[in-house]
PDB file of N, CA and C in Angstrom:
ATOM      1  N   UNK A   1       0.826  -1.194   0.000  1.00  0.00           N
ATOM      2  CA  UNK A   1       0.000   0.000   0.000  1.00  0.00           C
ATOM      3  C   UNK A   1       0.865   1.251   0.000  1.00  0.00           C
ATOM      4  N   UNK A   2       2.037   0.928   0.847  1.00  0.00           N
ATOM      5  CA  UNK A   2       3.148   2.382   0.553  1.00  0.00           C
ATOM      6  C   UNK A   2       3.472   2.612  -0.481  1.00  0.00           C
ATOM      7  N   UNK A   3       4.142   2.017  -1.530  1.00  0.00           N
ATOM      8  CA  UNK A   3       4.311   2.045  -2.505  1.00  0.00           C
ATOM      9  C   UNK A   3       3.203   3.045  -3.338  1.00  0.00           C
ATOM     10  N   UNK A   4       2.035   2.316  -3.266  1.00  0.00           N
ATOM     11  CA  UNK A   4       1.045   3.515  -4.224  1.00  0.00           C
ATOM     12  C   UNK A   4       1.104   4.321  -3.510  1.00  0.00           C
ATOM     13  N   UNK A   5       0.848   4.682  -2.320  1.00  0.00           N
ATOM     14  CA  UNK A   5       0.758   6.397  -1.813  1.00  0.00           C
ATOM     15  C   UNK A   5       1.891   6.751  -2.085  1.00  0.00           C
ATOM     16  N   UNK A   6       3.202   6.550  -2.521  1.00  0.00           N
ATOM     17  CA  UNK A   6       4.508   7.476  -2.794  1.00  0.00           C
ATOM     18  C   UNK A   6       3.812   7.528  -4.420  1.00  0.00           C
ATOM     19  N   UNK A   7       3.518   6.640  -5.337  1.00  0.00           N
ATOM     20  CA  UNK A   7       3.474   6.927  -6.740  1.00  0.00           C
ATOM     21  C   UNK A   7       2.211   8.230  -7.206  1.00  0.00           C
ATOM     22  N   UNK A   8       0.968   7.904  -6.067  1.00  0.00           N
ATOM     23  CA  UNK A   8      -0.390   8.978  -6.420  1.00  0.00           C
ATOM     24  C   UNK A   8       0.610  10.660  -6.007  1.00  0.00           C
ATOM     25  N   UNK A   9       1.321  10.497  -5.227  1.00  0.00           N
ATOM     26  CA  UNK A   9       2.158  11.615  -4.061  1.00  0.00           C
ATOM     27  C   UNK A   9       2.750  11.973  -5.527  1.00  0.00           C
ATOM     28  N   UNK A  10       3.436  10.897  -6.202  1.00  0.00           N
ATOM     29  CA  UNK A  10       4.408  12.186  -7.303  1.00  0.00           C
ATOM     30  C   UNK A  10       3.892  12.339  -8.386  1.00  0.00           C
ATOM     31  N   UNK A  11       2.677  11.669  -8.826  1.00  0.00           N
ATOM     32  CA  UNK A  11       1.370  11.978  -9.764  1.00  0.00           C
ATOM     33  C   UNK A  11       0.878  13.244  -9.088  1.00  0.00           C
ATOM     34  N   UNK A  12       0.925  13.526  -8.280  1.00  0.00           N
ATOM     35  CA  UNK A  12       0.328  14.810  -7.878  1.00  0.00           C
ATOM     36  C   UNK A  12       1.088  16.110  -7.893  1.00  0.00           C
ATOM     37  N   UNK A  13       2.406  15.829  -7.210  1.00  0.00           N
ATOM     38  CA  UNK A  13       2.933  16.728  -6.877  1.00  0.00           C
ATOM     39  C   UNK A  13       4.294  16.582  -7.728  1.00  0.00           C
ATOM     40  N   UNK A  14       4.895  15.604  -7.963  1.00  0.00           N
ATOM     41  CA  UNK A  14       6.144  15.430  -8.954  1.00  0.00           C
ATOM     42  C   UNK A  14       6.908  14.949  -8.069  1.00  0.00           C
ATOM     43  N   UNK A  15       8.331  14.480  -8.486  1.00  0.00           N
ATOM     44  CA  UNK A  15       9.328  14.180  -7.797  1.00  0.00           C
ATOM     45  C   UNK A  15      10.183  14.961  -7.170  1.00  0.00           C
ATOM     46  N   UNK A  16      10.069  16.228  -7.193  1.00  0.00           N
ATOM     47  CA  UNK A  16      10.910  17.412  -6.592  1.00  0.00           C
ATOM     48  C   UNK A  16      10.350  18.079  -5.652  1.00  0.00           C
ATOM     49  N   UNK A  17       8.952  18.309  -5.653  1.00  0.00           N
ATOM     50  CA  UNK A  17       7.663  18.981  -4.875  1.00  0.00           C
ATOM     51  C   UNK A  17       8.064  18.512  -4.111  1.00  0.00           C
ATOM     52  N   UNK A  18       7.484  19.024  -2.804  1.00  0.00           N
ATOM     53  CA  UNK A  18       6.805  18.765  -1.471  1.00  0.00           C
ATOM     54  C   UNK A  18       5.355  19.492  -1.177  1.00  0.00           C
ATOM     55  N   UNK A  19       4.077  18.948  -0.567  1.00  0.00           N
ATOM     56  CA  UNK A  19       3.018  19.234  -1.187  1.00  0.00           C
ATOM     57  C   UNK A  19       3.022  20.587   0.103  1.00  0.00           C
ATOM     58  N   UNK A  20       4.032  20.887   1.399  1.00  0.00           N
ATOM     59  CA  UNK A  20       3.704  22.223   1.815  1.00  0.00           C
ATOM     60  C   UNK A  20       4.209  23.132   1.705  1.00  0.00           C
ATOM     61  N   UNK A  21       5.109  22.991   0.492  1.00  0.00           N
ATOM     62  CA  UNK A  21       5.515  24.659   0.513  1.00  0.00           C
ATOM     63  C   UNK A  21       4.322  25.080  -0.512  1.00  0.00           C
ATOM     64  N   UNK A  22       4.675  26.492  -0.057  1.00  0.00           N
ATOM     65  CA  UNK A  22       3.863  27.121  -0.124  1.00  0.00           C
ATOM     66  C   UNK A  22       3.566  28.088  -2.351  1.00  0.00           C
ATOM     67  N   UNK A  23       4.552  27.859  -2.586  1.00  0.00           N
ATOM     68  CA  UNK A  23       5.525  28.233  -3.663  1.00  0.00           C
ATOM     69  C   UNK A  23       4.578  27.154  -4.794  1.00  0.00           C
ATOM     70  N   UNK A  24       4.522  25.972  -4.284  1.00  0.00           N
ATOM     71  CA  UNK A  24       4.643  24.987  -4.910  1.00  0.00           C
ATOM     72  C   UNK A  24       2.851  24.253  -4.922  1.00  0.00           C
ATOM     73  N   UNK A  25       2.073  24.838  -5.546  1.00  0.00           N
ATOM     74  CA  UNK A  25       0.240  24.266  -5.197  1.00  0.00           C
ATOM     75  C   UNK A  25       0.617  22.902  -5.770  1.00  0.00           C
ATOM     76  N   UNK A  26      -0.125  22.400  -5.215  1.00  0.00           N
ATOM     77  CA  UNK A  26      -0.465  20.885  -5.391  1.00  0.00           C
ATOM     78  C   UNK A  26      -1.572  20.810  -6.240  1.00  0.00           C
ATOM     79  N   UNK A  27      -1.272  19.843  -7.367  1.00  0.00           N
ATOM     80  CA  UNK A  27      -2.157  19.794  -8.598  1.00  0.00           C
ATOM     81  C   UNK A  27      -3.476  18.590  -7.700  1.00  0.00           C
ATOM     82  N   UNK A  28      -4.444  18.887  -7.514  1.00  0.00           N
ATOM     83  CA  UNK A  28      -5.396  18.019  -7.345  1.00  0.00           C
ATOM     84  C   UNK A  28      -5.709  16.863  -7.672  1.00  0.00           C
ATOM     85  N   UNK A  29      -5.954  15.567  -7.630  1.00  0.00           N
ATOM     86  CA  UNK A  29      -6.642  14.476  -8.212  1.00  0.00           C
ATOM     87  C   UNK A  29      -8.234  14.672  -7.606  1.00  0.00           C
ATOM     88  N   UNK A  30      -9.005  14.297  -8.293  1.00  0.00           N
ATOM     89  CA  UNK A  30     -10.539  14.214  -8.605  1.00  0.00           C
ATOM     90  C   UNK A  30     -10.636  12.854  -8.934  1.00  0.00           C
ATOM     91  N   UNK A  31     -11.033  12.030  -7.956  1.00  0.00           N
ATOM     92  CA  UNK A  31     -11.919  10.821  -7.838  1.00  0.00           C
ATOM     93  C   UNK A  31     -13.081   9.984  -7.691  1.00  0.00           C
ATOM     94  N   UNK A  32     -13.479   9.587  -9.301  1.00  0.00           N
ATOM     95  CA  UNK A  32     -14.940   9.151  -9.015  1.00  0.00           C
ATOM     96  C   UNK A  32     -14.960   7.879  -7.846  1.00  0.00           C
ATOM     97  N   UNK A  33     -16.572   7.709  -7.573  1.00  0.00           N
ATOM     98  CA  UNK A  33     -16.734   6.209  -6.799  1.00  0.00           C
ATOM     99  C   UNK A  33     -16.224   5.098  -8.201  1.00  0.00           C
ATOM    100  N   UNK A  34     -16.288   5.382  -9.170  1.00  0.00           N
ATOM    101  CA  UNK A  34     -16.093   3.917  -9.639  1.00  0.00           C
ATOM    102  C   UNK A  34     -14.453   3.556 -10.002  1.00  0.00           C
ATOM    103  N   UNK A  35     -13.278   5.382 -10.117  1.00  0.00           N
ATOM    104  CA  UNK A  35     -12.289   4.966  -9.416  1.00  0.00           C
ATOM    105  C   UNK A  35     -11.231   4.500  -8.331  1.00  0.00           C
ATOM    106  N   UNK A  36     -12.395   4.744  -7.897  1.00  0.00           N
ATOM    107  CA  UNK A  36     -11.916   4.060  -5.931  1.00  0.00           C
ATOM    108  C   UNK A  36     -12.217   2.322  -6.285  1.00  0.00           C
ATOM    109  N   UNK A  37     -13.525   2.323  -7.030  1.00  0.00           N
ATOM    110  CA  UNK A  37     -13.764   0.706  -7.216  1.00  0.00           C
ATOM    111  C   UNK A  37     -12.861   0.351  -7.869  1.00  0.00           C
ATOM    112  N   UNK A  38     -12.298   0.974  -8.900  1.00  0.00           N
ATOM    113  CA  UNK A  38     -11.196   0.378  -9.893  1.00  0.00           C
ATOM    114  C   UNK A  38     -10.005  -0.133  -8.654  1.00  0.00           C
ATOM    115  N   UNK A  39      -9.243   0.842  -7.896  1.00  0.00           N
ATOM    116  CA  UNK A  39      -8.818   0.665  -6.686  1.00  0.00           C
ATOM    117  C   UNK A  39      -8.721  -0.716  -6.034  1.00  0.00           C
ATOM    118  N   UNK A  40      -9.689  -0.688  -5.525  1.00  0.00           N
ATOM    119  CA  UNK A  40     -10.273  -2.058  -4.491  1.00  0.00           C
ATOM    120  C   UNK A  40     -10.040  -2.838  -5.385  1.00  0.00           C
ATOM    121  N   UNK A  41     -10.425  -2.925  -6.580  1.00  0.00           N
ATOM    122  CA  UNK A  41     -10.607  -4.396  -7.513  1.00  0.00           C
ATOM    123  C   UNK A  41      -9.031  -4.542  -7.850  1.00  0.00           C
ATOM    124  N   UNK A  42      -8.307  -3.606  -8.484  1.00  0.00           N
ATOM    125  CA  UNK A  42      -6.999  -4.200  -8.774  1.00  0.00           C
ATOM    126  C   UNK A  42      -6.073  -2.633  -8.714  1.00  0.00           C
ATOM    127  N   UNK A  43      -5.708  -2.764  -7.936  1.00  0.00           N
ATOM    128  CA  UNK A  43      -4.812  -1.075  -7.393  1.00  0.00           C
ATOM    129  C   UNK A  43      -3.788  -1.583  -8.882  1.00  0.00           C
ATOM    130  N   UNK A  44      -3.021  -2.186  -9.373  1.00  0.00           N
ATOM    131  CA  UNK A  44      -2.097  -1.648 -10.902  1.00  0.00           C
ATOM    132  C   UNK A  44      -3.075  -1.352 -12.058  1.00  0.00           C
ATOM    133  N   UNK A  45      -4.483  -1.870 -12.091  1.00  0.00           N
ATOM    134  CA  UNK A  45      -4.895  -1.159 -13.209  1.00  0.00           C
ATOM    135  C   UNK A  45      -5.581   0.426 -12.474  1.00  0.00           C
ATOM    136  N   UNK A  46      -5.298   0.740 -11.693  1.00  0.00           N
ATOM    137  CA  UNK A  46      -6.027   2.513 -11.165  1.00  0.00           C
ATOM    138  C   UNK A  46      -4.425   2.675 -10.979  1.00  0.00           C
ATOM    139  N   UNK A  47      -3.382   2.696 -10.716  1.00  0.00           N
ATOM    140  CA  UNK A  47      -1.977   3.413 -11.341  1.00  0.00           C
ATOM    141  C   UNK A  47      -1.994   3.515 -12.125  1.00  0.00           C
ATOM    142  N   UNK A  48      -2.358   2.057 -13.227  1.00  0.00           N
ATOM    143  CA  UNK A  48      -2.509   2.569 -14.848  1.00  0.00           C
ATOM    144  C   UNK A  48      -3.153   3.583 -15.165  1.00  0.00           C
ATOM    145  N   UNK A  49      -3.893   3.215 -14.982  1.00  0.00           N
ATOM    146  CA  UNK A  49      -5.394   4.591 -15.465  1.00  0.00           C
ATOM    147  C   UNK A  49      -4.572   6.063 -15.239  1.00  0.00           C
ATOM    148  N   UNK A  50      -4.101   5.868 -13.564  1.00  0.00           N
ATOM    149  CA  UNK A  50      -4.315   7.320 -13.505  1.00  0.00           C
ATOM    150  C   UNK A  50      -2.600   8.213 -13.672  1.00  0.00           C
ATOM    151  N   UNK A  51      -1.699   7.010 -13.855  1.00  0.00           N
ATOM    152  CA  UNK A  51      -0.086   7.655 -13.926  1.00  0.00           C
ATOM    153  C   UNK A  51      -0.209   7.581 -16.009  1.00  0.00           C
ATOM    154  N   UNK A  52      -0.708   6.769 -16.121  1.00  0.00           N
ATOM    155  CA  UNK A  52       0.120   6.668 -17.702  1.00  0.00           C
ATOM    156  C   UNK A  52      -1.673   6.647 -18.618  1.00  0.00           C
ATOM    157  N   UNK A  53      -2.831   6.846 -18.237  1.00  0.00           N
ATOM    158  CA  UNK A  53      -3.849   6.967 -18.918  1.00  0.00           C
ATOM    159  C   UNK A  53      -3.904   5.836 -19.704  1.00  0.00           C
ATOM    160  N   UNK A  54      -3.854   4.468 -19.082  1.00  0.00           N
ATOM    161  CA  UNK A  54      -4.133   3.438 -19.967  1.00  0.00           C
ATOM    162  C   UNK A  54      -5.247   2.716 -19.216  1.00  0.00           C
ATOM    163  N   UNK A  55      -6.121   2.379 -19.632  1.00  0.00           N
ATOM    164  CA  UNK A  55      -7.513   2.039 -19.270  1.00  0.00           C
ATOM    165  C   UNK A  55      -7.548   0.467 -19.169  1.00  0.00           C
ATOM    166  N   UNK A  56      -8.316  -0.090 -18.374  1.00  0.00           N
ATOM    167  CA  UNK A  56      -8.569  -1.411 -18.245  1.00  0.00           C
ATOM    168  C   UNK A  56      -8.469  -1.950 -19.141  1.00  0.00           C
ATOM    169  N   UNK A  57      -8.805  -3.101 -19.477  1.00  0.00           N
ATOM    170  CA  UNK A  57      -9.383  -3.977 -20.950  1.00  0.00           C
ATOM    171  C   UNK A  57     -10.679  -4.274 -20.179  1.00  0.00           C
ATOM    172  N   UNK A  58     -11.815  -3.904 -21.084  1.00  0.00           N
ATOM    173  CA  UNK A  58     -12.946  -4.547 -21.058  1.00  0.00           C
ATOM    174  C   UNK A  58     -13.317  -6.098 -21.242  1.00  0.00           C
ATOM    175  N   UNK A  59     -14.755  -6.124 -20.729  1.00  0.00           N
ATOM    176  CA  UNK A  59     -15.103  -7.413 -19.945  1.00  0.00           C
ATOM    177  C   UNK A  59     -15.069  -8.125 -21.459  1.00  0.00           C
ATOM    178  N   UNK A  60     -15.082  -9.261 -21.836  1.00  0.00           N
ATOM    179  CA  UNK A  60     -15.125 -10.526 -22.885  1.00  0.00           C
ATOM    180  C   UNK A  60     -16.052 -10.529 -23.750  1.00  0.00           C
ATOM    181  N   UNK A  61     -16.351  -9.994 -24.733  1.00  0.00           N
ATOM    182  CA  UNK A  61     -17.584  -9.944 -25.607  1.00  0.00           C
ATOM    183  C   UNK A  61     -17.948 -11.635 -25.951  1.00  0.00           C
ATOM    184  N   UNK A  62     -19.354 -11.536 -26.042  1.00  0.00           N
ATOM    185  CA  UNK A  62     -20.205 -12.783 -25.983  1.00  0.00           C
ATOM    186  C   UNK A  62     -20.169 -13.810 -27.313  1.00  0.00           C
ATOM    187  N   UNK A  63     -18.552 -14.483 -27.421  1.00  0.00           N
ATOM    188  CA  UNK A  63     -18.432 -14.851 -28.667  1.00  0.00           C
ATOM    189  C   UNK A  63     -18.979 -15.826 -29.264  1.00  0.00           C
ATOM    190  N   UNK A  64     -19.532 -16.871 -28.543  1.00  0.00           N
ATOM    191  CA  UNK A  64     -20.304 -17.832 -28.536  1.00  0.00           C
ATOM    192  C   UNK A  64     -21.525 -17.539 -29.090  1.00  0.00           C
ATOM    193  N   UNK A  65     -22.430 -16.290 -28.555  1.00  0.00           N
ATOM    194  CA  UNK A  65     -23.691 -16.009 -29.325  1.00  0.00           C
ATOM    195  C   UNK A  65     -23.031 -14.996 -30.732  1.00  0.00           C
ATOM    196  N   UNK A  66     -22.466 -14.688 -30.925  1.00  0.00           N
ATOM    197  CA  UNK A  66     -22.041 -13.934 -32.149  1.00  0.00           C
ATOM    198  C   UNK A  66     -21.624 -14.914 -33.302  1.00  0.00           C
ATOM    199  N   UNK A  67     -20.431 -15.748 -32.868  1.00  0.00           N
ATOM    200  CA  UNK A  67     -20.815 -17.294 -34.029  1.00  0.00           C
ATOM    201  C   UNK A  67     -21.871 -17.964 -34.105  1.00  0.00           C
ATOM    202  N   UNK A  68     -22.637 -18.045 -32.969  1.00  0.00           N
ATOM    203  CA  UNK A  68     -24.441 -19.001 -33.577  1.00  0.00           C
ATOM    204  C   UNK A  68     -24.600 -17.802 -34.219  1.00  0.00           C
ATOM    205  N   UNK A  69     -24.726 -16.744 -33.954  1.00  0.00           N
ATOM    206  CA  UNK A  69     -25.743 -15.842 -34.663  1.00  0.00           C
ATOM    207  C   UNK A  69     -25.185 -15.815 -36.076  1.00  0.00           C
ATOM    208  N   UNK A  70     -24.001 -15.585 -36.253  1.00  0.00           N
ATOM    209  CA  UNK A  70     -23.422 -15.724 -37.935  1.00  0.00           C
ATOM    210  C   UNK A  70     -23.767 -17.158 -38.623  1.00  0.00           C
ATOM    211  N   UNK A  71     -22.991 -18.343 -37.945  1.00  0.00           N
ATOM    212  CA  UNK A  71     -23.839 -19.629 -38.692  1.00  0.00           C
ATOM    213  C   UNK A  71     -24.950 -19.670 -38.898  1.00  0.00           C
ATOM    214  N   UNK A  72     -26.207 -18.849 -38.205  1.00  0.00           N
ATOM    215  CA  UNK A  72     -27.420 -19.312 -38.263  1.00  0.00           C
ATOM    216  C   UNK A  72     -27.928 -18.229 -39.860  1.00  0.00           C
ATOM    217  N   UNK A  73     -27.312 -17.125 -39.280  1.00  0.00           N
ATOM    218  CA  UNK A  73     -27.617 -15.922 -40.872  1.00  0.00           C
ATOM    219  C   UNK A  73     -27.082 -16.685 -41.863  1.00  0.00           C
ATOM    220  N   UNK A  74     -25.628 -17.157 -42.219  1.00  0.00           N
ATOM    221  CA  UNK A  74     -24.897 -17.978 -43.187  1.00  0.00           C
ATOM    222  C   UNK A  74     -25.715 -19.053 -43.685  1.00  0.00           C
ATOM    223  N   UNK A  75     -26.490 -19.933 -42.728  1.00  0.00           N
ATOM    224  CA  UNK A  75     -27.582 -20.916 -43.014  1.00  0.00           C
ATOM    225  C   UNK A  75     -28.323 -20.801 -43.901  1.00  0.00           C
ATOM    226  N   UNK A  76     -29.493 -19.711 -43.581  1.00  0.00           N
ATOM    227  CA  UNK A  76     -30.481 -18.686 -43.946  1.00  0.00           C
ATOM    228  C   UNK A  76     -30.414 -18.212 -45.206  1.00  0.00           C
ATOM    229  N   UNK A  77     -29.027 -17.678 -45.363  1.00  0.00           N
ATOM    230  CA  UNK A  77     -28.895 -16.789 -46.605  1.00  0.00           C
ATOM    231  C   UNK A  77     -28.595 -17.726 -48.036  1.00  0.00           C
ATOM    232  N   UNK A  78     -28.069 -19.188 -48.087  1.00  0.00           N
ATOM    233  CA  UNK A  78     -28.328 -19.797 -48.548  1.00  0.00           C
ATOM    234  C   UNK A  78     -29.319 -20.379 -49.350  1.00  0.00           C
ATOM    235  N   UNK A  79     -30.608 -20.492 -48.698  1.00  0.00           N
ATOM    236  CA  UNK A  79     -31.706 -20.573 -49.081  1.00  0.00           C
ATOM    237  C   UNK A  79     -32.370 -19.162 -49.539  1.00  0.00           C
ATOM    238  N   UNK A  80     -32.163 -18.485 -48.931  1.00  0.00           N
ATOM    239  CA  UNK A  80     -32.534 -17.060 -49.113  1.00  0.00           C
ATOM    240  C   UNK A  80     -32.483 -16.704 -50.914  1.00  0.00           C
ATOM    241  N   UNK A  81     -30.923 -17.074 -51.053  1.00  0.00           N
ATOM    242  CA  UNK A  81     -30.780 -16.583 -52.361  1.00  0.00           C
ATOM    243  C   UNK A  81     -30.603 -17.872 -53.712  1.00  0.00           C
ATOM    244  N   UNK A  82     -31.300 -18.561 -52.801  1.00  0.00           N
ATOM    245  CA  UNK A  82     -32.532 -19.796 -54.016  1.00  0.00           C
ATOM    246  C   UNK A  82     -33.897 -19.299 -53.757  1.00  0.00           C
ATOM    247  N   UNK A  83     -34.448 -18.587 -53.056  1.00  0.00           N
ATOM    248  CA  UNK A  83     -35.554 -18.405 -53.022  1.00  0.00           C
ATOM    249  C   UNK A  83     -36.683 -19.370 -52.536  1.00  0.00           C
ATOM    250  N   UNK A  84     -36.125 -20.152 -51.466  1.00  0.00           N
ATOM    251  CA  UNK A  84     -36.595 -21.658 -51.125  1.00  0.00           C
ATOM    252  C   UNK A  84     -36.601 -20.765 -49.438  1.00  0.00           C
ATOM    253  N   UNK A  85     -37.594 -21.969 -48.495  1.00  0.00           N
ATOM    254  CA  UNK A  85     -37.459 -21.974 -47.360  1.00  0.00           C
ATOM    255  C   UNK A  85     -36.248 -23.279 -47.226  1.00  0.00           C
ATOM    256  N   UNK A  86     -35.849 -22.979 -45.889  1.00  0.00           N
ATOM    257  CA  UNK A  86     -34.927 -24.097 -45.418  1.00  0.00           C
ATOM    258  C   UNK A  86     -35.448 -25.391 -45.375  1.00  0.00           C
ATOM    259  N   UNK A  87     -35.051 -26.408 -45.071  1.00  0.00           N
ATOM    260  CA  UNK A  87     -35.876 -27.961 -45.369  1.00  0.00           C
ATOM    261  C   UNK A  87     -36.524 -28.042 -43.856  1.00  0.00           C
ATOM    262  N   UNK A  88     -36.440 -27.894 -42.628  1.00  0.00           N
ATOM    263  CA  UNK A  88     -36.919 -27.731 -41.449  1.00  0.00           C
ATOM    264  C   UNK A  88     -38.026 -27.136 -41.217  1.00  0.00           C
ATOM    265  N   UNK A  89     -38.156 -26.033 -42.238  1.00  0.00           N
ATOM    266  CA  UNK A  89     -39.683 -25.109 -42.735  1.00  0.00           C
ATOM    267  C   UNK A  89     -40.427 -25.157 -43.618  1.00  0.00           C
ATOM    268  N   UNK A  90     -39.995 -25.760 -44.181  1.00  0.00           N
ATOM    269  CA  UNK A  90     -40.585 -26.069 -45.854  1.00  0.00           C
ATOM    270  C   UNK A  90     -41.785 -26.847 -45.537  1.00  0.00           C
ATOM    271  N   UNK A  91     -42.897 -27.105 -45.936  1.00  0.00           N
ATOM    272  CA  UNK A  91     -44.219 -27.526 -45.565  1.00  0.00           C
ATOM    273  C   UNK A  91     -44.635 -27.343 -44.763  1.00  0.00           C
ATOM    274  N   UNK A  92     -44.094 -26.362 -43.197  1.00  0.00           N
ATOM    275  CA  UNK A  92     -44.437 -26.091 -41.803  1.00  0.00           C
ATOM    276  C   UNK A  92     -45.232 -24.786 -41.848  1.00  0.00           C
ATOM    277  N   UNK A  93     -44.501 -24.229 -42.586  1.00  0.00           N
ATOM    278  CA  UNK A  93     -45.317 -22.595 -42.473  1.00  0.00           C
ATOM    279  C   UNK A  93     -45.550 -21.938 -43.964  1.00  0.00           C
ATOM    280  N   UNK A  94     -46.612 -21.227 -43.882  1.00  0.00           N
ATOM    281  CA  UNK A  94     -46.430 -20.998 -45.489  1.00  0.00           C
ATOM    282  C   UNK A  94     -45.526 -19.329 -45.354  1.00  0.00           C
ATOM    283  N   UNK A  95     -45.499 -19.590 -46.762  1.00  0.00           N
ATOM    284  CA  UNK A  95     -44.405 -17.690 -46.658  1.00  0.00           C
ATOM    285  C   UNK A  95     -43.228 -18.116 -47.214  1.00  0.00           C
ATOM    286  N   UNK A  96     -41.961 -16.961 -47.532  1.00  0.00           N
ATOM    287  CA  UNK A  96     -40.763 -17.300 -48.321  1.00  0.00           C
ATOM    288  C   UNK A  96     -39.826 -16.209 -47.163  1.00  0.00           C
ATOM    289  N   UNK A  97     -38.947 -16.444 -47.241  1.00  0.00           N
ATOM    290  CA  UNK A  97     -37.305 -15.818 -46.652  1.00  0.00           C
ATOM    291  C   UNK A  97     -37.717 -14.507 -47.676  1.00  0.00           C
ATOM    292  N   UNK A  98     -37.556 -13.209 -46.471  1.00  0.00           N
ATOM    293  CA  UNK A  98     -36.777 -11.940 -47.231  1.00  0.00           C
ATOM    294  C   UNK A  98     -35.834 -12.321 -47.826  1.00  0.00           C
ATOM    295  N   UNK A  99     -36.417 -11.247 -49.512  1.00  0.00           N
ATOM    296  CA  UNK A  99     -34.839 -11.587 -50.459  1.00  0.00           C
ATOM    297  C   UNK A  99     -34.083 -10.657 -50.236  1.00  0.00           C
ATOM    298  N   UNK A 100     -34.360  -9.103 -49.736  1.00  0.00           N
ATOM    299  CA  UNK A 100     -33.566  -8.260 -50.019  1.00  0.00           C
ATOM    300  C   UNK A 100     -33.148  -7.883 -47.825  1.00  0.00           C
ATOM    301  N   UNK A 101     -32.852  -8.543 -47.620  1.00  0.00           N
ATOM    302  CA  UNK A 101     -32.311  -8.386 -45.900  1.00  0.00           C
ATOM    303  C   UNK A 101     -31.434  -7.366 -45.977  1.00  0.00           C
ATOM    304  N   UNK A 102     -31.384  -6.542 -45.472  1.00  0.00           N
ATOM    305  CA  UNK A 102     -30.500  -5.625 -45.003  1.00  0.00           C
ATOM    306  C   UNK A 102     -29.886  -5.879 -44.036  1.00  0.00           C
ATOM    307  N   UNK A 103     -28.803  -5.419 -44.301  1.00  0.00           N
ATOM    308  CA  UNK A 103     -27.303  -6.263 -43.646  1.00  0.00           C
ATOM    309  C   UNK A 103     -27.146  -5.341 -42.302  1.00  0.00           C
ATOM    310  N   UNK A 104     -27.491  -4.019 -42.153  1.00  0.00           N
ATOM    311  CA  UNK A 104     -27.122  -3.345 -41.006  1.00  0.00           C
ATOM    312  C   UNK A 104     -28.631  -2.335 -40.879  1.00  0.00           C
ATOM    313  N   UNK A 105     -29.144  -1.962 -39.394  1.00  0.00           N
ATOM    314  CA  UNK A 105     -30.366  -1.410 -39.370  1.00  0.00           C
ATOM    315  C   UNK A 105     -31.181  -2.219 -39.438  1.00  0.00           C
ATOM    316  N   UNK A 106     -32.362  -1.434 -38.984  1.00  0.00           N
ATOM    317  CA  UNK A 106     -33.692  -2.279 -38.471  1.00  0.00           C
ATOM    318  C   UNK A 106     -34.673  -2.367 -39.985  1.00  0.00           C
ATOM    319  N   UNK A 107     -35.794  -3.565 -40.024  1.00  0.00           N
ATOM    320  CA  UNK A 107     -36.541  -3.705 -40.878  1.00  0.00           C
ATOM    321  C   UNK A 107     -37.706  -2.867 -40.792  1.00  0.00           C
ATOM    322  N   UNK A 108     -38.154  -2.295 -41.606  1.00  0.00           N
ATOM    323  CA  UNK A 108     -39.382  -1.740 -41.648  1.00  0.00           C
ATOM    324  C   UNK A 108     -40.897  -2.858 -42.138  1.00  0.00           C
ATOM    325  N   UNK A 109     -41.638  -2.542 -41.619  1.00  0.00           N
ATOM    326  CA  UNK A 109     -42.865  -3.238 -42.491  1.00  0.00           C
ATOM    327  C   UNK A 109     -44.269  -2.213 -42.529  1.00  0.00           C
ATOM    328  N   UNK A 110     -44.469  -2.574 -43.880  1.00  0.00           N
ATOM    329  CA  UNK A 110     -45.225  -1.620 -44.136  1.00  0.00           C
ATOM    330  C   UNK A 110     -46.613  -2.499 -44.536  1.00  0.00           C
ATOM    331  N   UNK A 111     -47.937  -2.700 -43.804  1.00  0.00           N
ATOM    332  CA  UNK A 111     -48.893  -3.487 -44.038  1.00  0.00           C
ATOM    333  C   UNK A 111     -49.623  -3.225 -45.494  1.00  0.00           C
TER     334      UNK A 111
END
């Protein structure tokens, strides 16, 4: 714990400072609650953050549903552009696969 209070001490004030003379103001740190949490959770990534501005790595994006979700479009689009339902649907429901899917943005329907 000594260690970080000497490193926040010369993040603040530098290595030559002393924070009472008078000559010499002490540059402030401003701390949110969720950098105090950063803190508690792992005091070298809040040195990081706050001596050299390098930020956590974020939490693990959900790669597992992002490959079903691509195999299942890749599936789809197959049939899509025969103009067929898939064989799993085919006599189950009546109706055909959008031909023209838009790849990014929401669908509109217009009755």
């Amino acid at each position: 714990m000594g260690q970080y209070k000497e490193d926040l001490f010369e993040a603040a004030y530098g290595k030559s400072q002393h924070p009472y003379q008078k000559e010499n103001a002490p540059k402030l740190i401003s701390l949110s609650p969720s950098s105090l949490n950063l803190f508690l959770q792992c005091p070298r990534c809040f040195w990081l953050y706050l001596n050299k501005k390098i930020k956590r790595p974020g939490p693990p994006v959900a790669t597992i549903a992002m490959g079903l979700d691509r195999v299942i479009k890749n599936y789809f689009d197959q049939y899509r552009s025969k103009n067929i339902l898939p064989p799993f649907l085919n006599g189950k429901i009546p109706g055909k696969l959008i031909t023209n899917l838009p790849r990014k943005g929401w669908l509109d329907f217009i009755d």
